[in-house]
Protein backbone atom coordinates (compact mmCIF):
# COMPACT_ATOMS: atom_id res chain seq x y z
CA UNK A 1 -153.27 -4.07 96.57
CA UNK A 2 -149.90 -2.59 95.42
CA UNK A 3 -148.37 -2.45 92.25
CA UNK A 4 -145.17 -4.93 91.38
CA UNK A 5 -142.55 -4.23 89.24
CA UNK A 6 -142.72 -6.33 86.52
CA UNK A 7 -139.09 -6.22 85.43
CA UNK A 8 -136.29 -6.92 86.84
CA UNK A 9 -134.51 -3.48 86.54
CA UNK A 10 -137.96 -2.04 88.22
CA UNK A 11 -137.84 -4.80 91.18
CA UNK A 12 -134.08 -4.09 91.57
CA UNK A 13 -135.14 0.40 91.63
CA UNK A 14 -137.67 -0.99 94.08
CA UNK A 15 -135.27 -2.76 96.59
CA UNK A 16 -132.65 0.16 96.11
CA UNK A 17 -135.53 2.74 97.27
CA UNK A 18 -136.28 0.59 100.37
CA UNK A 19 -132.61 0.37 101.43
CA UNK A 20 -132.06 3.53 100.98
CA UNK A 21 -134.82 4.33 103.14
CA UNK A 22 -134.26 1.85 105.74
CA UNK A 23 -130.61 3.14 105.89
CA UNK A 24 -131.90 6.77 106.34
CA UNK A 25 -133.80 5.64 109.31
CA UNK A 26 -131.15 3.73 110.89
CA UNK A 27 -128.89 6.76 110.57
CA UNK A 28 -131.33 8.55 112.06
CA UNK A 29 -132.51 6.49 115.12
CA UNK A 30 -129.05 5.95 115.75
CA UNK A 31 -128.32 9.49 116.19
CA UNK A 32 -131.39 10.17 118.46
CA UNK A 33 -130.17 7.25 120.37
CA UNK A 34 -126.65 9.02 120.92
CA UNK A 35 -128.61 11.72 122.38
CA UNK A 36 -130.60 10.01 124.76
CA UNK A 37 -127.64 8.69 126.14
CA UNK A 38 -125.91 11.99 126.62
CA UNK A 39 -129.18 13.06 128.54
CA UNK A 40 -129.02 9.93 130.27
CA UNK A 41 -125.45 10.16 131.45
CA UNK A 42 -125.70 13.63 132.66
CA UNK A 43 -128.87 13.34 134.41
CA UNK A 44 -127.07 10.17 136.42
CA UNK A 45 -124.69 12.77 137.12
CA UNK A 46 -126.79 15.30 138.45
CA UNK A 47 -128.79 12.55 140.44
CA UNK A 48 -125.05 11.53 142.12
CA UNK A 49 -124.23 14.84 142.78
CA UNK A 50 -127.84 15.70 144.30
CA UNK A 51 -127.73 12.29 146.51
CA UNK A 52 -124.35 13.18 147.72
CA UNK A 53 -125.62 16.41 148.95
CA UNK A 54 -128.43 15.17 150.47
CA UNK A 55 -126.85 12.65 152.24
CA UNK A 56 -124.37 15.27 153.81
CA UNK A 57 -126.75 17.61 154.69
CA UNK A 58 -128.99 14.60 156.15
CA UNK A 59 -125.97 13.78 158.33
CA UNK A 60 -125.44 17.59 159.28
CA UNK A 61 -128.68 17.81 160.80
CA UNK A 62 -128.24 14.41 162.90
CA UNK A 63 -125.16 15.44 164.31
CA UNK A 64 -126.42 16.32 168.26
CA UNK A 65 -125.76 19.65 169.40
CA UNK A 66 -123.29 20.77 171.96
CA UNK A 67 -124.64 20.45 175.57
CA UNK A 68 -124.44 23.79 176.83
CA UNK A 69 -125.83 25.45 179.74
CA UNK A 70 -129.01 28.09 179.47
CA UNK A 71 -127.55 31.24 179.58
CA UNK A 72 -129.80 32.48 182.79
CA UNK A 73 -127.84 29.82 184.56
């Protein structure tokens, strides 16, 4: 079992520890979260830019070729 504080300048050291803990974290979560979305938003970009050339090279090859006569004819 853990320990408790027994005083009330010890409880009040106690919560200030956690806080300051817990505020660390969030600091830090939020930052990796920042990043993620960076990565995010440029890998949506590269995924637009990759489906755009797709799709124009897909239509490229769809396009029929000119009817032209053999050239033993």
């Amino acid at each position: 079992m853990t320990e408790e504080p027994t005083s009330d300048p010890d409880r009040i050291t106690k919560l200030e520890e956690i806080v300051a803990y817990q505020t660390k974290t969030i600091e830090e979560l939020s930052e990796q979260l920042a990043e993620q979305w960076t990565v995010l938003d440029q890998t949506r970009l590269k995924l637009d830019r990759l489906t755009e050339r797709f799709l124009s090279l897909e239509e490229a090859s769809l396009e029929a070729p000119a009817i032209t006569k053999p050239p033993h004819y």
